[in-house]
Protein backbone atom coordinates (compact mmCIF):
# COMPACT_ATOMS: atom_id res chain seq x y z
CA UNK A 1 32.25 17.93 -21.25
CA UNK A 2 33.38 20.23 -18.57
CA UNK A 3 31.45 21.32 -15.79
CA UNK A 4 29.44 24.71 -16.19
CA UNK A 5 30.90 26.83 -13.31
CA UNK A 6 28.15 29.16 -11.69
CA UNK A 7 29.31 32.16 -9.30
CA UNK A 8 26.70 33.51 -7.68
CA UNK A 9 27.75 37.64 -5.91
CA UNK A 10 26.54 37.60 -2.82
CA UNK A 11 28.47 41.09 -2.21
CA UNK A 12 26.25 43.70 0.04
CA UNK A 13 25.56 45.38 -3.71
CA UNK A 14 24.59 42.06 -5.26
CA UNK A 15 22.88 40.70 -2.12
CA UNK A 16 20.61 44.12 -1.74
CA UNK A 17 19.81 44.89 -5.36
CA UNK A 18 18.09 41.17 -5.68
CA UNK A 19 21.21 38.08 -5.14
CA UNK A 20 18.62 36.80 -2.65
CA UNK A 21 16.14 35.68 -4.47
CA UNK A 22 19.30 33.83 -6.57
CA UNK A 23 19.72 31.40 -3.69
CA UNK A 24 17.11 29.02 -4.68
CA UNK A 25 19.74 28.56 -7.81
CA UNK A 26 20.85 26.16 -5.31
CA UNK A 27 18.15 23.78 -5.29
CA UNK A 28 17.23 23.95 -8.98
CA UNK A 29 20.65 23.96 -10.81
CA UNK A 30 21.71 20.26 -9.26
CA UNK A 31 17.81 19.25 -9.96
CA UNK A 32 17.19 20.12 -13.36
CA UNK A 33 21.29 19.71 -14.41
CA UNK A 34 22.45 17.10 -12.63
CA UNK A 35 26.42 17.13 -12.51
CA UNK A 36 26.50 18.92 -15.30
CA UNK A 37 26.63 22.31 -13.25
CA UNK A 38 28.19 23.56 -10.17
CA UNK A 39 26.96 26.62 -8.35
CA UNK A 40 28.95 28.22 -5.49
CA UNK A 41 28.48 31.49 -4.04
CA UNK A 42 30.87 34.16 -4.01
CA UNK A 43 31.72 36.84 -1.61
CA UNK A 44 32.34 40.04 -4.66
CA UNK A 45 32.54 39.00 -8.03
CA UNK A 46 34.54 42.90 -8.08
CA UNK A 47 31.98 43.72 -10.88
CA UNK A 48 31.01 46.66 -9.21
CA UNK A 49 34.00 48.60 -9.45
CA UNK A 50 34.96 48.01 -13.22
CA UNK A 51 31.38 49.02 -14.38
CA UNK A 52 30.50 51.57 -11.97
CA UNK A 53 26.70 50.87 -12.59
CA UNK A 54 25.50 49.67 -9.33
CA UNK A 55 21.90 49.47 -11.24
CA UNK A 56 23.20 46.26 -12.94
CA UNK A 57 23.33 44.47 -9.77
CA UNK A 58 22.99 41.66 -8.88
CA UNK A 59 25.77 39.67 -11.27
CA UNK A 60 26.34 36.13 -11.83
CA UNK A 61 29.18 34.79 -13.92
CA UNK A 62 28.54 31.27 -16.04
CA UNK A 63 31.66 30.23 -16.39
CA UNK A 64 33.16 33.56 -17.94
CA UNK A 65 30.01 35.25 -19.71
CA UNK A 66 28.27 37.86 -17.15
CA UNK A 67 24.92 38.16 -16.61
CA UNK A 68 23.97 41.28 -15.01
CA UNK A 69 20.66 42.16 -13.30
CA UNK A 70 20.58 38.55 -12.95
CA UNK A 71 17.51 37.01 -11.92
CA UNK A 72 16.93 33.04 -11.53
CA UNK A 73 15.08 32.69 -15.31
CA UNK A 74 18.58 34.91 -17.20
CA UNK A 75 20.73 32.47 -14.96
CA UNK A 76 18.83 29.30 -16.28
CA UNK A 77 18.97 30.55 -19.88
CA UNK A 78 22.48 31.25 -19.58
CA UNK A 79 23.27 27.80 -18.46
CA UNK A 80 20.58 26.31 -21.37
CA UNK A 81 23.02 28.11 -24.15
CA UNK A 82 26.07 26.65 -22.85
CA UNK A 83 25.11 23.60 -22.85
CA UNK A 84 23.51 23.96 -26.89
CA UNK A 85 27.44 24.44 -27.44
């Protein structure tokens, strides 16, 4: 199995409207998946501009599927469906 790729916005719009409180991602996504998942930060996912709807930040991308509003919990059970599949 591929890795689960994790891309965390940290983008002022991300980082102000909650991508903080994301960064403890980085201690719980190596504990509780081992190296099943990689999480790596990333200066604008761009989501922004397509959507227009600065009220969905902060975003995170797993692998290719968006979560929006993202907090650590949608993140986790984002990850927990891709690895059902």
């Amino acid at each position: 199995m591929e890795k689960i790729k994790v891309q965390v916005c940290t983008g002022t719009t991300c980082f102000v409207m909650g991508g903080s409180n994301l960064q403890e991602l980085n201690s719980i996504i190596p504990e509780k998946y081992g190296d099943k998942v990689e999480v790596a930060a990333s200066n604008c996912l761009g989501l922004c501009s397509i959507q227009w709807e600065y009220s969905k930040a902060p975003y995170v991308k797993v692998d290719e599927d968006v979560v929006s509003e993202a907090t650590v919990e949608k993140v986790l059970e984002a990850i927990d469906k891709k690895l059902e599949n």
